[in-house]
Protein backbone atom coordinates (compact mmCIF):
# COMPACT_ATOMS: atom_id res chain seq x y z
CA UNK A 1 126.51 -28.01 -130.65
CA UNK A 2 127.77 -24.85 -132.15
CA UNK A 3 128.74 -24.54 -135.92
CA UNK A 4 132.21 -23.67 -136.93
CA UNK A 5 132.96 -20.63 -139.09
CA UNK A 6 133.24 -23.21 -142.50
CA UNK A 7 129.86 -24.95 -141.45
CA UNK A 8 128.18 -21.74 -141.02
CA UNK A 9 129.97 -20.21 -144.52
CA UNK A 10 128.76 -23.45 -146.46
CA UNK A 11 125.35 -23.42 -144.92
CA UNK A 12 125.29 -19.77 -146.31
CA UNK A 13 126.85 -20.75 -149.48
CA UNK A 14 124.41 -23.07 -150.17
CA UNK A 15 121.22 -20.94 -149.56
CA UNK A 16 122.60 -18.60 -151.75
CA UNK A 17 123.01 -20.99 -154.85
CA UNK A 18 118.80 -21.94 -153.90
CA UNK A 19 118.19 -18.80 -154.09
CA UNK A 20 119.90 -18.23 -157.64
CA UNK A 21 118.68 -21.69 -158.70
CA UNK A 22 115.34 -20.61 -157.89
CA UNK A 23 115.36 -17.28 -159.03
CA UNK A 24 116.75 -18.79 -162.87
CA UNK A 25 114.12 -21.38 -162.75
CA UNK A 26 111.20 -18.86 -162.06
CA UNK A 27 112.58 -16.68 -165.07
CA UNK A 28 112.14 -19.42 -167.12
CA UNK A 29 108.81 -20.67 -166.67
CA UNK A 30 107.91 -17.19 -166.86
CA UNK A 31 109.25 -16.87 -170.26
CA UNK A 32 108.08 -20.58 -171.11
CA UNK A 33 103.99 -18.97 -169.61
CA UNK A 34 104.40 -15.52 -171.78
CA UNK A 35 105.22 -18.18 -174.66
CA UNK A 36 102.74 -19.97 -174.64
CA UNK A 37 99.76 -17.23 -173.85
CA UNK A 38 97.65 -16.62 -177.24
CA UNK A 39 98.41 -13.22 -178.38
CA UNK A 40 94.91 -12.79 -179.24
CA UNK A 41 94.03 -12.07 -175.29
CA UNK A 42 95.91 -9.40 -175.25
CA UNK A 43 95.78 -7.44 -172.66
CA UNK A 44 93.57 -9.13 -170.81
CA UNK A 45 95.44 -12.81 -170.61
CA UNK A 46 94.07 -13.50 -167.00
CA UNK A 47 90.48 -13.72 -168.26
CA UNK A 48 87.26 -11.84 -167.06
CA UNK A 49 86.15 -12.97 -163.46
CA UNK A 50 82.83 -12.29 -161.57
CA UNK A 51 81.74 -12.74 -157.92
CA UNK A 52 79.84 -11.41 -154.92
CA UNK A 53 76.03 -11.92 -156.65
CA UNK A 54 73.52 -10.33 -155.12
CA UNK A 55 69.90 -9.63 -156.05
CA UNK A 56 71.00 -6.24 -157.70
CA UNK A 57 74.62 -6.59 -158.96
CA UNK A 58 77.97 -8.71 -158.78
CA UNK A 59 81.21 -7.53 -159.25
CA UNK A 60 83.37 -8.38 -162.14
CA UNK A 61 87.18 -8.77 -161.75
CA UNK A 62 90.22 -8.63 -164.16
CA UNK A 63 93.94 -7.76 -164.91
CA UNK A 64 95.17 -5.42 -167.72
CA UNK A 65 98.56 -6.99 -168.57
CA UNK A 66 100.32 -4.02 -170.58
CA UNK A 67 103.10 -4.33 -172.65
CA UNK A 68 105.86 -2.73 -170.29
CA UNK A 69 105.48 -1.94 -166.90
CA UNK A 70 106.02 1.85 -165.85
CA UNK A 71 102.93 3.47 -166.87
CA UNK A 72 100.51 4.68 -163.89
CA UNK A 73 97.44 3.64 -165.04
CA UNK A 74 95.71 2.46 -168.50
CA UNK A 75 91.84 2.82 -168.79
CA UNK A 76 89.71 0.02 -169.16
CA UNK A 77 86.59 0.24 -170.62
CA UNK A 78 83.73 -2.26 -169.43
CA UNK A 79 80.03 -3.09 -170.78
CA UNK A 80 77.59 -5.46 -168.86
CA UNK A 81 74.52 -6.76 -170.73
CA UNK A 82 71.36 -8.89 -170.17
CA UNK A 83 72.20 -11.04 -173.61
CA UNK A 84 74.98 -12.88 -175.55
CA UNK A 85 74.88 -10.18 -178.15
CA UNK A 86 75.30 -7.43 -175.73
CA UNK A 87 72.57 -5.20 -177.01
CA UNK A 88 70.42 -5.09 -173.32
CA UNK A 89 73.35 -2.95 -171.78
CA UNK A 90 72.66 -2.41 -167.65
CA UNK A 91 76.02 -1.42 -167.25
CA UNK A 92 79.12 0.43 -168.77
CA UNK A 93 81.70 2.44 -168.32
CA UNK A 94 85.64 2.86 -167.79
CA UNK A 95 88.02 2.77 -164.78
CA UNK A 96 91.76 3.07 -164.27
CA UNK A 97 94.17 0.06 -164.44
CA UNK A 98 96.66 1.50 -161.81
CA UNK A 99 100.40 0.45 -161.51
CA UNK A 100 99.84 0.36 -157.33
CA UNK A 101 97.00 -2.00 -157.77
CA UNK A 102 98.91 -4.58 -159.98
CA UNK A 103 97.01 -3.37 -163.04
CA UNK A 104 94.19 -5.08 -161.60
CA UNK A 105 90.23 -3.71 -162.15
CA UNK A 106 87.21 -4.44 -159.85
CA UNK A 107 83.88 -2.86 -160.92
């Protein structure tokens, strides 16, 4: 059966408002998340992850979050010890948070 031209406006109509609906409800959990992320992780809210262990290494993952997005790149300086009190370094260095990589870091 094919759709008049008012079924197919409506049907159009109505996809739009999801889309708005949606869009205004994702806005607003995002503000509600920025909210209610401690200031004191700063820049680093998404946490320090680590994978791929091996014998000899692993690879340590995480996201520089800066304040506004525009600039290219931000460096981000790492250190990777044997103890708690980081004083048996291994490891260190720094590498470029970069705008095309989402201000994401792999080392």
């Amino acid at each position: 059966m094919q759709k008049t031209f008012v079924e197919n406006f409506m049907m159009h109509k109505f996809i739009l408002f999801l889309g708005v609906l949606l869009s205004v409800s994702l806005s607003a959990q995002t503000e509600v998340n920025r909210n209610a992320v401690d200031p004191n992780l700063a820049p680093f809210y998404h946490g320090v992850a680590s994978g791929d262990p091996a014998a000899d290494g692993l690879y340590i993952w995480t996201r520089y979050t800066p304040e506004f997005i525009g600039e290219s790149s931000f460096p981000v300086s790492y250190r990777v010890a044997l103890d708690k009190g980081m004083q048996q370094l291994v490891d260190s260095g720094t590498v470029e948070a970069k705008l095309m990589n989402d201000y994401t870091v792999k080392v």
